[in-house]
Protein backbone atom coordinates (compact mmCIF):
# COMPACT_ATOMS: atom_id res chain seq x y z
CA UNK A 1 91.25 65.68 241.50
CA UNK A 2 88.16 65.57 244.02
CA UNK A 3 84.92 66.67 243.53
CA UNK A 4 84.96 70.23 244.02
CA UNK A 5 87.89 71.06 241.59
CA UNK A 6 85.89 69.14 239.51
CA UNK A 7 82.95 71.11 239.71
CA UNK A 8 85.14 74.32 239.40
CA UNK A 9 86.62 72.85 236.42
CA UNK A 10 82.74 72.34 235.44
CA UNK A 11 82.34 75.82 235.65
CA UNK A 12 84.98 76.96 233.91
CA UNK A 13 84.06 74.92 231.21
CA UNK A 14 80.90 76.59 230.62
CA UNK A 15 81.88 80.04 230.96
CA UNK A 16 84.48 78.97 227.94
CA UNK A 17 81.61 77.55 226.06
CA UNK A 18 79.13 80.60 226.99
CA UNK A 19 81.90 83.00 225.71
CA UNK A 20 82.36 80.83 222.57
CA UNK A 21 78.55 80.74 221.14
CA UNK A 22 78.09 83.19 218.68
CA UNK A 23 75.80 86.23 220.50
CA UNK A 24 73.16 86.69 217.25
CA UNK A 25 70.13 88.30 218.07
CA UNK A 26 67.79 85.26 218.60
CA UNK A 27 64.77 87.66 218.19
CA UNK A 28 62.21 89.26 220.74
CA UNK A 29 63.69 86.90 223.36
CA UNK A 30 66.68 88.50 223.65
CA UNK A 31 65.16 91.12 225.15
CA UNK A 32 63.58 89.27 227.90
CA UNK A 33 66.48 88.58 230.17
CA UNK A 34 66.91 85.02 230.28
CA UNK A 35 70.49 84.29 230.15
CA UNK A 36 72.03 81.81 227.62
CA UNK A 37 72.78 79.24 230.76
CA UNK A 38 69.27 78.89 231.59
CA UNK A 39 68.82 78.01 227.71
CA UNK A 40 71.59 76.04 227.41
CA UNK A 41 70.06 74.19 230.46
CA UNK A 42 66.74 74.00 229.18
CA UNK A 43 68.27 72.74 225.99
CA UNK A 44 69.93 69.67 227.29
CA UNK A 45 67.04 68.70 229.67
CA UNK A 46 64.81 68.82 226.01
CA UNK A 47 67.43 66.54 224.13
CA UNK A 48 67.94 64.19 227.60
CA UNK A 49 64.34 64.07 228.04
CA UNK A 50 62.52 64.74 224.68
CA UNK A 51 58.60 65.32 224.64
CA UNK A 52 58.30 66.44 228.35
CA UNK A 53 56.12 69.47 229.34
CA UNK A 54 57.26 72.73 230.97
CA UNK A 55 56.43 71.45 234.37
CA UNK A 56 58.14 68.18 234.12
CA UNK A 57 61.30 70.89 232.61
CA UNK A 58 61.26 73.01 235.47
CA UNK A 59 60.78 70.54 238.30
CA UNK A 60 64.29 68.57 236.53
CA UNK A 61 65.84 71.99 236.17
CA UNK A 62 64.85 73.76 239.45
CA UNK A 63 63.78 76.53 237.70
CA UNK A 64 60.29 78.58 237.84
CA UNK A 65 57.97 77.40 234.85
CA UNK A 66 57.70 81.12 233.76
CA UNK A 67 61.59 81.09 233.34
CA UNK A 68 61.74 77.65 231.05
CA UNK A 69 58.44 78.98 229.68
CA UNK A 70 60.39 81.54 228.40
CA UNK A 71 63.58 79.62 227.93
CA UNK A 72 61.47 77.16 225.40
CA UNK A 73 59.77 80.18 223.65
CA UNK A 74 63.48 81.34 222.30
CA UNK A 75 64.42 78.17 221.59
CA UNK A 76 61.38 77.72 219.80
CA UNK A 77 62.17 81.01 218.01
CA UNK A 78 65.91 79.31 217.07
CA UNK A 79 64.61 76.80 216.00
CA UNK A 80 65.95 74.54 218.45
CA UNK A 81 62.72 72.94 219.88
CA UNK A 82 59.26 72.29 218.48
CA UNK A 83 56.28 72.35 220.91
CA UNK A 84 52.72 70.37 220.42
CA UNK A 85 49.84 70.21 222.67
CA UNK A 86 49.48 67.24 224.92
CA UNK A 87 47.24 64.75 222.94
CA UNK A 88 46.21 64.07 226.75
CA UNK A 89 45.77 67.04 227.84
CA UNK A 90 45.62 69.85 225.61
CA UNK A 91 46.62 72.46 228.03
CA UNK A 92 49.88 71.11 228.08
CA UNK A 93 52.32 71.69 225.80
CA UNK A 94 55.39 68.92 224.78
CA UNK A 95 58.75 70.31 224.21
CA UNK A 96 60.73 67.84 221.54
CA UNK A 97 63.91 68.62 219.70
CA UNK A 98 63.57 70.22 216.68
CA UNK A 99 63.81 67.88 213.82
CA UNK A 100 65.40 69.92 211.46
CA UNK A 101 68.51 71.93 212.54
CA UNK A 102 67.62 75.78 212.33
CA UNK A 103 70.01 78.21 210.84
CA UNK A 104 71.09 79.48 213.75
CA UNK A 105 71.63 76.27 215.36
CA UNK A 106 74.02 75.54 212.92
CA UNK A 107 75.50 78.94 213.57
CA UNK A 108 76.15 77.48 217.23
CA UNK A 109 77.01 74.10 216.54
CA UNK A 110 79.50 75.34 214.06
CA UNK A 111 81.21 78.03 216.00
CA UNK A 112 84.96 77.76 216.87
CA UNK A 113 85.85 77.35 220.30
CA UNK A 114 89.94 78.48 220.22
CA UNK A 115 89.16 82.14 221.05
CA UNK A 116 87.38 81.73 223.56
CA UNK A 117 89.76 78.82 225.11
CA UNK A 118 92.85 81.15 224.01
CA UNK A 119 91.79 83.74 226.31
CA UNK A 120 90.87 81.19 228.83
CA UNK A 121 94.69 79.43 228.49
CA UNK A 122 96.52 82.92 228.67
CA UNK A 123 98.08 81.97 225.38
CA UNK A 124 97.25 81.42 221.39
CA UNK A 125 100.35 79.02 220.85
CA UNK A 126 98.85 76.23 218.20
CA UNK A 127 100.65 73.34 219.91
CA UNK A 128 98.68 74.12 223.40
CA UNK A 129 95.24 75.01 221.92
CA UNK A 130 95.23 71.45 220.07
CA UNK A 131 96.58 69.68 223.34
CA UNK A 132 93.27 71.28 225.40
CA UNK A 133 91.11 70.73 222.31
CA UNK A 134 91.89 66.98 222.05
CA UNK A 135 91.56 66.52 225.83
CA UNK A 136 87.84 68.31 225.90
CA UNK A 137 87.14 66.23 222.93
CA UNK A 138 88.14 63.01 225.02
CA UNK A 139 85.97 64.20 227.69
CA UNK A 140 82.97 65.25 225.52
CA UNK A 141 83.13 61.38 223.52
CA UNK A 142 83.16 59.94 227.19
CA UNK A 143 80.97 61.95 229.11
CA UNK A 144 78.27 62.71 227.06
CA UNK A 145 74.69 63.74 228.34
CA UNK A 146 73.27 60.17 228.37
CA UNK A 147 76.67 59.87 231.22
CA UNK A 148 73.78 62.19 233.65
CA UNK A 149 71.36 59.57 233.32
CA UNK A 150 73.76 56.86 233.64
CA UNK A 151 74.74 58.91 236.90
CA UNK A 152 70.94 59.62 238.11
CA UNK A 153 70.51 55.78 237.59
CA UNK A 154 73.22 55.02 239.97
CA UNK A 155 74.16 51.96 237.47
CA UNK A 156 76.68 49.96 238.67
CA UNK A 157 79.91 49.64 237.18
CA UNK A 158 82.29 46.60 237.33
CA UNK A 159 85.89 48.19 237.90
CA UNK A 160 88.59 48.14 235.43
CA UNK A 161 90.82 44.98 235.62
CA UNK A 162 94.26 45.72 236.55
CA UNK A 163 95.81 44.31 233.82
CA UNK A 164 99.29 45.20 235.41
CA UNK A 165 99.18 43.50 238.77
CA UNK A 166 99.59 40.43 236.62
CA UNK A 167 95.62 38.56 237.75
C-alpha cells in the first residue's frame, strides 16, 4: 500500500462512517448547511485539543471561523461540546468536550456500522462483515486520534526487531 491508496482508503472510510451516523434532526443547525464532515472535523480537533477557541479551531482545521463557529454551535446544541468565556479574555469563547454524554451522542456512539459497511462490501454475508469489522477495530485500537499528534510531533520510532533474521 502507498500513500495515496491509503488516503483513498481514508476516504472511503469516512463516507462508510458518514452513511452510518444516525441523520436525527440535531435542531436549528440542521438547517444551516454545515455538513456532518465539517462537524465530525470540528469534533475531533475539540477532543485532540480540548479548551481551544474558535480561532485556534479554524486555523488547525483550515476552515473559516464562521464555519466552526457554526460547527461548535450544533455541537453545542448535541450536546457534544460545552463553551465558556476565556477567563483571559472574555471575548473569547473555549470549546471543551462535553462532560456528560448527550442523548444524542449516545445515539451516535451507539449506532451500528454493518449497513452501512454491507452496502460498502457489495455483500451482507455474516462471515465477511465480522472479518472487516475486526480489521477496522484493529485499526481504530492502533491508530487512534492521539496517533495525529504522535504524527504532527514527528516522534521517532525505534523499528521493530526482526525477530526472524535470527539477531
Amino acid at each position: 500500500m502507498n500513500g495515496i491508496e491509503l488516503f483513498l482508503l481514508g476516504r472511503t472510510l469516512m463516507k462508510i462512517g458518514e452513511e452510518a451516523i444516525p441523520t436525527g434532526d440535531v435542531s436549528p443547525g440542521a438547517a444551516r448547511g454545515t455538513s456532518h464532515r465539517s462537524v465530525l472535523v470540528v469534533a475531533a480537533d475539540v477532543r485532540e485539543h480540548p479548551g481551544s477557541a474558535i480561532g485556534e479551531i479554524a486555523a488547525r482545521t483550515g476552515f473559516p471561523q464562521s464555519k466552526v463557529s457554526t460547527c461548535v454551535a450544533r455541537l453545542r446544541e448535541a450536546g457534544s461540546v460545552e463553551t465558556a468565556p476565556d477567563p483571559a479574555d472574555r471575548r473569547r469563547m473555549l470549546v471543551h468536550p462535553a462532560r456528560t454524554v448527550s442523548e444524542r451522542v449516545a445515539e451516535v456512539r451507539a449506532a451500528p456500522i454493518d449497513r452501512a459497511l454491507a452496502a460498502a462490501l457489495g455483500t451482507d454475508d455474516p462471515a465477511r462483515l465480522a472479518e472487516v469489522r475486526a480489521a477496522l477495530e484493529t485499526l481504530h485500537r492502533s491508530l487512534d486520534p492521539s496517533a495525529l499528534g504522535r504524527m504532527r510531533g514527528h516522534q521517532s520510532v525505534a523499528p521493530a526487531k526482526d525477530v526472524g533474521a535470527g539477531s
